[in-house]
Protein backbone atom coordinates (compact mmCIF):
# COMPACT_ATOMS: atom_id res chain seq x y z
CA UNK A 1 37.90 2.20 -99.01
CA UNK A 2 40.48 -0.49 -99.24
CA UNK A 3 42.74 1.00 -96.61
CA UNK A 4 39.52 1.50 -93.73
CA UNK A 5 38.67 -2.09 -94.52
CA UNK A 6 42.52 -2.96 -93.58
CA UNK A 7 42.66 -0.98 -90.69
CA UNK A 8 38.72 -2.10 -89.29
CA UNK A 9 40.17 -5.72 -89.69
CA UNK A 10 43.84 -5.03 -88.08
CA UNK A 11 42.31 -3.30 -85.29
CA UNK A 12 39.40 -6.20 -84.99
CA UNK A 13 42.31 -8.78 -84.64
CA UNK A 14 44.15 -6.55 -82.06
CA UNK A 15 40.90 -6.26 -79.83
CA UNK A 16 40.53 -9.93 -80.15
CA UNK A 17 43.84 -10.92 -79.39
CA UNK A 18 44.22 -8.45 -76.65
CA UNK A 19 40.63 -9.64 -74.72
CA UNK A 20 42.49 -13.45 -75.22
CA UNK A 21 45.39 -12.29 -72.74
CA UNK A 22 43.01 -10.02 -70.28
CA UNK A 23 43.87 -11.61 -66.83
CA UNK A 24 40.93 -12.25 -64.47
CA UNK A 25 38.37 -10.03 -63.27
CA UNK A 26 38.51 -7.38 -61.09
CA UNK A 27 37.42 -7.37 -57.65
CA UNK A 28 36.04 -4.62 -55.78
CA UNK A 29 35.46 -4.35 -51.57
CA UNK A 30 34.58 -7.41 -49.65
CA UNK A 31 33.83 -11.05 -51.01
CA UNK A 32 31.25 -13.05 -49.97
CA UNK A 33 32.45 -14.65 -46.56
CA UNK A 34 34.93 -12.38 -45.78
CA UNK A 35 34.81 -10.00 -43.01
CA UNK A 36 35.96 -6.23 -42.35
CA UNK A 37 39.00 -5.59 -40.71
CA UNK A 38 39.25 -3.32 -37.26
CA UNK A 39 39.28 0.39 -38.29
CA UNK A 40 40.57 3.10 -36.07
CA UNK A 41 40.37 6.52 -37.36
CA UNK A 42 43.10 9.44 -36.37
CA UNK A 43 41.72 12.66 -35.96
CA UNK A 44 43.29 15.71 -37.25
CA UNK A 45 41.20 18.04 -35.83
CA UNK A 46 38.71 19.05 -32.77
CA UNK A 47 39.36 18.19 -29.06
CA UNK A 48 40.99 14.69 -29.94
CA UNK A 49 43.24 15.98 -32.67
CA UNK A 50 46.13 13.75 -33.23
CA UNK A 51 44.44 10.62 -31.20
CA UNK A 52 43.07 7.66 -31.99
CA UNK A 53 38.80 8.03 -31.34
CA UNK A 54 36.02 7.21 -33.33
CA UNK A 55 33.55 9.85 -33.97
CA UNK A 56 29.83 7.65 -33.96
């Protein structure tokens, strides 16, 4: 009983410590204000195969 209580606690001060030196949050796709870049798709198959052409 003893040794779970030492391990809960070591592993309680490791999570603690560890979420203390977690950098900033993550950032996924496009922030407000910010706008998509041009996108020009190659395709690799069909009549335009190996050119430049969207498909919409």
């Amino acid at each position: 009983m003893k040794h779970r209580l030492a391990v809960g606690g070591l592993m309680l001060a490791a999570l603690v410590t560890a979420s203390g030196w977690a950098g900033d949050a993550l950032k996924s796709g496009l922030q407000v204000g910010e706008h998509p870049t041009p996108f020009h798709p190659l395709n690799l198959t069909g009549s335009q195969a190996g050119k430049k052409n969207c498909l919409v």
